[in-house]
PDB file of N, CA and C in Angstrom:
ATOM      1  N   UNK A   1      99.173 115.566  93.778  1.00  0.00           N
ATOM      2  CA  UNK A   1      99.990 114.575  93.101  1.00  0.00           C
ATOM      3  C   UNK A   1      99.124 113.801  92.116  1.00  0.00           C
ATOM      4  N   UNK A   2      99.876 113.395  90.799  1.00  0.00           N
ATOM      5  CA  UNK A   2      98.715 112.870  90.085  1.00  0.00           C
ATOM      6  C   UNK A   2      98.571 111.411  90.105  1.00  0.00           C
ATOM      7  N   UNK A   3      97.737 110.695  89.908  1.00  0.00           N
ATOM      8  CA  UNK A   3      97.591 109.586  90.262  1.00  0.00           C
ATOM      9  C   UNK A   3      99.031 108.368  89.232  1.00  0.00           C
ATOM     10  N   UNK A   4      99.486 109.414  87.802  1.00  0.00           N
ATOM     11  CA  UNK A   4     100.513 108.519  87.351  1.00  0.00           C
ATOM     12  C   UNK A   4     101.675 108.844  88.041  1.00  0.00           C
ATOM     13  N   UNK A   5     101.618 109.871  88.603  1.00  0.00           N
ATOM     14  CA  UNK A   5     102.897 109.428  89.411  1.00  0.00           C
ATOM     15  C   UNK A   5     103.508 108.999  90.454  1.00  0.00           C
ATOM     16  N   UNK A   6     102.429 107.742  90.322  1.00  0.00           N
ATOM     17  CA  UNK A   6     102.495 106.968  91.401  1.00  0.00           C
ATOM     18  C   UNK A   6     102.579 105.485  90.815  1.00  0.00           C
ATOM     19  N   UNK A   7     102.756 105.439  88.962  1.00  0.00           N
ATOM     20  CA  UNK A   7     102.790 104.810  88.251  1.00  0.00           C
ATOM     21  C   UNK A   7     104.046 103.463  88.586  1.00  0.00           C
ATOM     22  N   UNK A   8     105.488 103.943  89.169  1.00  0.00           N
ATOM     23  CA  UNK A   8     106.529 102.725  89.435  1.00  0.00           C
ATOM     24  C   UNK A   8     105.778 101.845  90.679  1.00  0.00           C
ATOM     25  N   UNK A   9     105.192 102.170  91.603  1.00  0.00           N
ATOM     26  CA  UNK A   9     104.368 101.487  92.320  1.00  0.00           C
ATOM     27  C   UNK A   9     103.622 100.663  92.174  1.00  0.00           C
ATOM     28  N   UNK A  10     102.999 100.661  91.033  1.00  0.00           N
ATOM     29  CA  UNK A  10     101.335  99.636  90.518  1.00  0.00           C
ATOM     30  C   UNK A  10     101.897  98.461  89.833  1.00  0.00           C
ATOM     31  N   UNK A  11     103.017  97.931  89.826  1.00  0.00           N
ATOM     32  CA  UNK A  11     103.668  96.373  89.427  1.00  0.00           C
ATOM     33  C   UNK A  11     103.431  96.096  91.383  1.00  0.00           C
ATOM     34  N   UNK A  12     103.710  96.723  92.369  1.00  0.00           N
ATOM     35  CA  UNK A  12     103.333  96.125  93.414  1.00  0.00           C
ATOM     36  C   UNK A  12     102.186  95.975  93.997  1.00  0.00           C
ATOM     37  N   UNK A  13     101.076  96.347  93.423  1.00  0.00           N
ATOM     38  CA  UNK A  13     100.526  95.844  93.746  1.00  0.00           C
ATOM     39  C   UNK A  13      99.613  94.484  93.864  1.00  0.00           C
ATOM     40  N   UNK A  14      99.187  93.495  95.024  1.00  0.00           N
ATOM     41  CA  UNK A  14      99.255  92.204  94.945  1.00  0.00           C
ATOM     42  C   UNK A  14      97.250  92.200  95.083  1.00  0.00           C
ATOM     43  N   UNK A  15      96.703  92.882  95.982  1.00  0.00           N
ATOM     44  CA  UNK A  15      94.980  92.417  95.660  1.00  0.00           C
ATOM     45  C   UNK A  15      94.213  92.522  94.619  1.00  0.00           C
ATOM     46  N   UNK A  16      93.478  91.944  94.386  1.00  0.00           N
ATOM     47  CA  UNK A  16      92.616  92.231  92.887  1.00  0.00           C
ATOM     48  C   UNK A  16      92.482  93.538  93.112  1.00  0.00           C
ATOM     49  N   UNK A  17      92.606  93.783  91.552  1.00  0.00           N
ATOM     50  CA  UNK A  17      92.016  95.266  91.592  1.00  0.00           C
ATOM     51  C   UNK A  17      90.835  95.601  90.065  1.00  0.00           C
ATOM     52  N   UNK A  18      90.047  96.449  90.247  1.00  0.00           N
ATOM     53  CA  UNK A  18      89.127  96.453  89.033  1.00  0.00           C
ATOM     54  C   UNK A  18      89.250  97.973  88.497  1.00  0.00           C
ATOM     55  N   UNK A  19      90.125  97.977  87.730  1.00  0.00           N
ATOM     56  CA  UNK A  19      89.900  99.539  86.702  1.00  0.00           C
ATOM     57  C   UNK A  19      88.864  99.506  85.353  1.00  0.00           C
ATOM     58  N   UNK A  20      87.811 100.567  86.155  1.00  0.00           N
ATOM     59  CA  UNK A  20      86.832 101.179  85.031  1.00  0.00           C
ATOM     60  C   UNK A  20      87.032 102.225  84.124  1.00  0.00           C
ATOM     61  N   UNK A  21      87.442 102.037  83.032  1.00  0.00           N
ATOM     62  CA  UNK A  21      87.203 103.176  82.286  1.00  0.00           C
ATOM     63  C   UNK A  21      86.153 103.342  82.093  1.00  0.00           C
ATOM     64  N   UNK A  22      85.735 105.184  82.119  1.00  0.00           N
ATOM     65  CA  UNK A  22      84.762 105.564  81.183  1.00  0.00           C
ATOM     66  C   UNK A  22      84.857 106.290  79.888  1.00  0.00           C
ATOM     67  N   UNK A  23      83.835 105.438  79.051  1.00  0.00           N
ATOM     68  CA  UNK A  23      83.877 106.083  77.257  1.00  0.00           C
ATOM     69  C   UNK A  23      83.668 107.898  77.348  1.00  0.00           C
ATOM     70  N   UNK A  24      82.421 108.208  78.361  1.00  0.00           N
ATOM     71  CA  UNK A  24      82.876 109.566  78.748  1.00  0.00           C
ATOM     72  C   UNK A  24      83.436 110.605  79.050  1.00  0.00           C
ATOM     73  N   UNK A  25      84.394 110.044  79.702  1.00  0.00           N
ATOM     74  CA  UNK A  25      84.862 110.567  80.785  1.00  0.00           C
ATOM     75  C   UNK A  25      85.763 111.742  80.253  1.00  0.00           C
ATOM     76  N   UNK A  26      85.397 113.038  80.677  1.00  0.00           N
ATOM     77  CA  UNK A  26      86.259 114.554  79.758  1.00  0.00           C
ATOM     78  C   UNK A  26      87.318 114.444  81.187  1.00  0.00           C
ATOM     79  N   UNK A  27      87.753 113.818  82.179  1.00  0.00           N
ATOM     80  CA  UNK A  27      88.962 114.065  83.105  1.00  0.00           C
ATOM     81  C   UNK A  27      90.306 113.123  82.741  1.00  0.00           C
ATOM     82  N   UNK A  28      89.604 111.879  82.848  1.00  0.00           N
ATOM     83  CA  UNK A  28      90.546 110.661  82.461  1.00  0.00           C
ATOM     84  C   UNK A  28      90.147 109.744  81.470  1.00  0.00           C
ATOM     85  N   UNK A  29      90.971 109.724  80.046  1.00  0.00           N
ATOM     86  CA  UNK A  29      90.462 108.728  79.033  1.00  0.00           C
ATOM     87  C   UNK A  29      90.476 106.938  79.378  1.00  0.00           C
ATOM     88  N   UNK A  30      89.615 106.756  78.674  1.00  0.00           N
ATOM     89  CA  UNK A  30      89.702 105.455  78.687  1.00  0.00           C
ATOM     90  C   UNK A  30      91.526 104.546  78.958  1.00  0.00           C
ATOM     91  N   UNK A  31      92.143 105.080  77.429  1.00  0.00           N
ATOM     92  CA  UNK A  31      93.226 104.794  77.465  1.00  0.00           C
ATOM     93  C   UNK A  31      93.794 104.684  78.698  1.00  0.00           C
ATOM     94  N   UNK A  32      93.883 105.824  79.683  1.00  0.00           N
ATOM     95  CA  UNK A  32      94.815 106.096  80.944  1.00  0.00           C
ATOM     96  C   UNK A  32      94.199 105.105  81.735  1.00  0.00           C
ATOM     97  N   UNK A  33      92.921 104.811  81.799  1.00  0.00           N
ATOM     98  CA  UNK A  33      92.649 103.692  82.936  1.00  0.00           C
ATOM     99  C   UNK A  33      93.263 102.415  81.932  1.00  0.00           C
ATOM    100  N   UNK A  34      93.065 102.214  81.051  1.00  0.00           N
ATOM    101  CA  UNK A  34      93.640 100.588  80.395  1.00  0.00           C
ATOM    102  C   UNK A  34      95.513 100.892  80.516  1.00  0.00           C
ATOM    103  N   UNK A  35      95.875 101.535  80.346  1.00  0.00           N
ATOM    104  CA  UNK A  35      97.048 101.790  80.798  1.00  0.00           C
ATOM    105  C   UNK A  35      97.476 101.321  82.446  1.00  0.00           C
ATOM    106  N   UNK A  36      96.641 101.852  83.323  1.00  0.00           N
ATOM    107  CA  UNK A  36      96.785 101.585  84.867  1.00  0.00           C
ATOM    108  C   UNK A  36      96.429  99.865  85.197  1.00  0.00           C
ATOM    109  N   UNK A  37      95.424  99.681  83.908  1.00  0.00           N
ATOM    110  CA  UNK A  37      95.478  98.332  84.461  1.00  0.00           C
ATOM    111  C   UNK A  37      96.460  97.186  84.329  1.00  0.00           C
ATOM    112  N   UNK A  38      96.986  97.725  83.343  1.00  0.00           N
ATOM    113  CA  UNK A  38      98.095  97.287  82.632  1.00  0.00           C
ATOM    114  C   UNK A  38      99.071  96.850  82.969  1.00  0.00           C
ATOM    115  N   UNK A  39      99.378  97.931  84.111  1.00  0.00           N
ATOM    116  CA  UNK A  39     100.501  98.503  84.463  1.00  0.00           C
ATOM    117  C   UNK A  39     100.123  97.610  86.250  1.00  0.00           C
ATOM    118  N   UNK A  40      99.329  96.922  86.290  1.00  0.00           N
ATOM    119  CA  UNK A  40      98.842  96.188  87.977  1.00  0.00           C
ATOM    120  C   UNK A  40      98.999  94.503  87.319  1.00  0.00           C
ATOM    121  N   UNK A  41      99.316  93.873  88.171  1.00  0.00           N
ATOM    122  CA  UNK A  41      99.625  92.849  87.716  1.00  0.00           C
ATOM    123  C   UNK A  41      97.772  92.158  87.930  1.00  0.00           C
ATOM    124  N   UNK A  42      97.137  91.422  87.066  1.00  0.00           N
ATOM    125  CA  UNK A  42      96.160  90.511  87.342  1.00  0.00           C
ATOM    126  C   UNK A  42      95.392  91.539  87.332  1.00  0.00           C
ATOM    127  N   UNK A  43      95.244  92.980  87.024  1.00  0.00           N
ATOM    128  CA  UNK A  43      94.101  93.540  87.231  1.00  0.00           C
ATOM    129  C   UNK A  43      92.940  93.320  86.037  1.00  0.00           C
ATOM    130  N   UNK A  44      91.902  93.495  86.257  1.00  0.00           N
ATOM    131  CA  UNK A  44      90.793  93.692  85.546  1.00  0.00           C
ATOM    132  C   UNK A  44      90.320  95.069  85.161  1.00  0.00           C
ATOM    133  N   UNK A  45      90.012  95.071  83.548  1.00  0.00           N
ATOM    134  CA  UNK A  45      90.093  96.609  83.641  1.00  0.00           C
ATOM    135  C   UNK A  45      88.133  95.907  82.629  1.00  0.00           C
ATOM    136  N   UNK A  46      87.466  97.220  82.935  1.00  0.00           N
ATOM    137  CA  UNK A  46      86.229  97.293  82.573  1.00  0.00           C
ATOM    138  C   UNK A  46      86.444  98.604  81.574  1.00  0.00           C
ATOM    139  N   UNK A  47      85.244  98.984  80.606  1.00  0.00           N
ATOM    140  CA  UNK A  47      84.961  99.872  79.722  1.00  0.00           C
ATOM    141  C   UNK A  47      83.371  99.895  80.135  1.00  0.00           C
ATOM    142  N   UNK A  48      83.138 100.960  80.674  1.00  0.00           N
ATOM    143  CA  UNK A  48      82.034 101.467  80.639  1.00  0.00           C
ATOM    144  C   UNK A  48      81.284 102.316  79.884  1.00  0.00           C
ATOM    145  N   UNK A  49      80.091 102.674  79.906  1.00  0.00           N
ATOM    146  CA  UNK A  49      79.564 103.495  78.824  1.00  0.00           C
ATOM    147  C   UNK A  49      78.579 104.463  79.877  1.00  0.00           C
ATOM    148  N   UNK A  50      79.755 105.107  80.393  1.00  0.00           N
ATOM    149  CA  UNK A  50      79.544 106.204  81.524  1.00  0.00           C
ATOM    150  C   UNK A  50      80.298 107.309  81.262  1.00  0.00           C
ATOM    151  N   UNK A  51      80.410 108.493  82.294  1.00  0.00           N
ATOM    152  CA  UNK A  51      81.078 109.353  82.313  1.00  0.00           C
ATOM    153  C   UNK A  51      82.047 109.329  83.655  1.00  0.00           C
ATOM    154  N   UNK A  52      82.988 110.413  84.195  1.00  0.00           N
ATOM    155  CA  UNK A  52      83.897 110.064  85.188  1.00  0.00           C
ATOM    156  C   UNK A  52      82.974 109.676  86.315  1.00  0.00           C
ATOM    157  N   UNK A  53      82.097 110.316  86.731  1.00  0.00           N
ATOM    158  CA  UNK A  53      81.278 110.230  87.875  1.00  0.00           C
ATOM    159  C   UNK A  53      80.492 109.026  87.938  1.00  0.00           C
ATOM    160  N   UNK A  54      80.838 107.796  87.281  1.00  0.00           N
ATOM    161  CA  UNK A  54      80.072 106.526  87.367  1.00  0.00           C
ATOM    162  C   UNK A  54      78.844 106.054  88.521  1.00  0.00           C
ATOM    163  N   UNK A  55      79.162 106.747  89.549  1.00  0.00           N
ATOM    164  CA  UNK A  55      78.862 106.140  90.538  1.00  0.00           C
ATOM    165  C   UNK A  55      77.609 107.209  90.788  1.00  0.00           C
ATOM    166  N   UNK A  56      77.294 108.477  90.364  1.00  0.00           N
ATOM    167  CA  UNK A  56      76.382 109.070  90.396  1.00  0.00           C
ATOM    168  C   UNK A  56      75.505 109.160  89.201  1.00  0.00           C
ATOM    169  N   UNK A  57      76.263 108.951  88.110  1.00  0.00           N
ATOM    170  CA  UNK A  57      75.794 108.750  86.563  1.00  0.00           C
ATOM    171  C   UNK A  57      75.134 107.864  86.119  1.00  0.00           C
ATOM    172  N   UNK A  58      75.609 106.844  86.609  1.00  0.00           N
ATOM    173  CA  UNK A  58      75.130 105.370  86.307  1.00  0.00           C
ATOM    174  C   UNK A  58      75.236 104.503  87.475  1.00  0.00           C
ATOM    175  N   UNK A  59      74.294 104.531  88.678  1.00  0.00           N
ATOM    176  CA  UNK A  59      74.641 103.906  90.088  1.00  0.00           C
ATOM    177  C   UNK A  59      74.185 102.497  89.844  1.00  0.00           C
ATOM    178  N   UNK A  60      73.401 101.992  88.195  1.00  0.00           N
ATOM    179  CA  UNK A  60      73.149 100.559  88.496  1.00  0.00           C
ATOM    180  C   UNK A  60      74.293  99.705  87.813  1.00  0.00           C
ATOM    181  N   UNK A  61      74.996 100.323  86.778  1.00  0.00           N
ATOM    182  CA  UNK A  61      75.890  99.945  86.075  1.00  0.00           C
ATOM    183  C   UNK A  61      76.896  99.789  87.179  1.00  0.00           C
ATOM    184  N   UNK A  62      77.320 101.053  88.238  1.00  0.00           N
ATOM    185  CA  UNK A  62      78.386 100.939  88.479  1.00  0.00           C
ATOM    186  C   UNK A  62      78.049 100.134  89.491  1.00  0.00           C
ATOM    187  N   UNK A  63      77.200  99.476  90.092  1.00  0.00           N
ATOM    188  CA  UNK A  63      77.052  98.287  91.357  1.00  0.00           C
ATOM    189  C   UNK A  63      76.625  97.086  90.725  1.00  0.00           C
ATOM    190  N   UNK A  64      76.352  97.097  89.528  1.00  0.00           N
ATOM    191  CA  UNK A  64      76.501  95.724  88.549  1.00  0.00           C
ATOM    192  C   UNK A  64      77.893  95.411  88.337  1.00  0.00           C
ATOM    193  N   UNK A  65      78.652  96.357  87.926  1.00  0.00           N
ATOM    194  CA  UNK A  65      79.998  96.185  87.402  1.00  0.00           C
ATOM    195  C   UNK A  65      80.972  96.108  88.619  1.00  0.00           C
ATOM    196  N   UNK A  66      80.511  96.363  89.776  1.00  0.00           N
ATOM    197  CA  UNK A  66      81.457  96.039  91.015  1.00  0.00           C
ATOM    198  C   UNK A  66      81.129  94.870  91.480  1.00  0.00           C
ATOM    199  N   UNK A  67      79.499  94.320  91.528  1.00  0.00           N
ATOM    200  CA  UNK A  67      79.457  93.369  92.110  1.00  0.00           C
ATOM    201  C   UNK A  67      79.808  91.970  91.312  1.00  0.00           C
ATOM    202  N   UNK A  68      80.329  92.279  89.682  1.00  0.00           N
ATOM    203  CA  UNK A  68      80.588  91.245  89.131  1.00  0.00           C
ATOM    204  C   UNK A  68      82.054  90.858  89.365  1.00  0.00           C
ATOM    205  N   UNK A  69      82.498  91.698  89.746  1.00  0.00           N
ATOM    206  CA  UNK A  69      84.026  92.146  89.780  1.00  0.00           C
ATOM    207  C   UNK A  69      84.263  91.221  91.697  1.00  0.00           C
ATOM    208  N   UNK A  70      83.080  91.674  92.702  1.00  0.00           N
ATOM    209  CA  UNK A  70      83.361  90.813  93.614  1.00  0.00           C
ATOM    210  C   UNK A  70      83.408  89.480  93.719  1.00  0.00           C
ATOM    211  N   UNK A  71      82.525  88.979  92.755  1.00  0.00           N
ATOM    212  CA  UNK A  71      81.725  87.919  92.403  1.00  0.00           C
ATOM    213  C   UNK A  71      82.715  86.920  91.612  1.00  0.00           C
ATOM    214  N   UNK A  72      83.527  87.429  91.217  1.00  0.00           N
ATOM    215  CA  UNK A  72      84.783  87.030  89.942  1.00  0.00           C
ATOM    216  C   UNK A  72      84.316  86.584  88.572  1.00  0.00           C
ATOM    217  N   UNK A  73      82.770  87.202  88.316  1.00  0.00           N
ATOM    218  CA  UNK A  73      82.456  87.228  87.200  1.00  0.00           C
ATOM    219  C   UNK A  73      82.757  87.960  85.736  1.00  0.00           C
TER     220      UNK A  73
END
């Protein structure tokens, strides 16, 4: 199932949420994550200068960019 079609759902959701796009990313464009955030009420959406795999690609970016996100920075 793909993750937009699960798209009428994401107005309900109520916890913070943090969508990263990556400028990289050959699976999911930027656009589609600024779209998802869009589409969440109060979410925070980030632009990274990563690829999809953030978290193996860039493990300081992506625990900078989460922990600012815990932090409510």
């Amino acid at each position: 199932m793909s993750a937009f079609a699960l798209r009428p759902l994401y107005a309900q959701i109520k916890a913070p949420t943090l969508v990263i796009g990556a400028k990289h990313d050959g699976l999911r464009s930027p656009a589609m994550a600024q779209q998802v955030a869009n589409a969440i009420p109060g979410a925070r959406y980030v632009l990274a200068d990563t690829g999809h795999f953030m978290n193996v690609q860039t493990p300081q970016l992506f625990a900078t960019t989460l922990l600012g996100f815990f932090r409510g920075s």
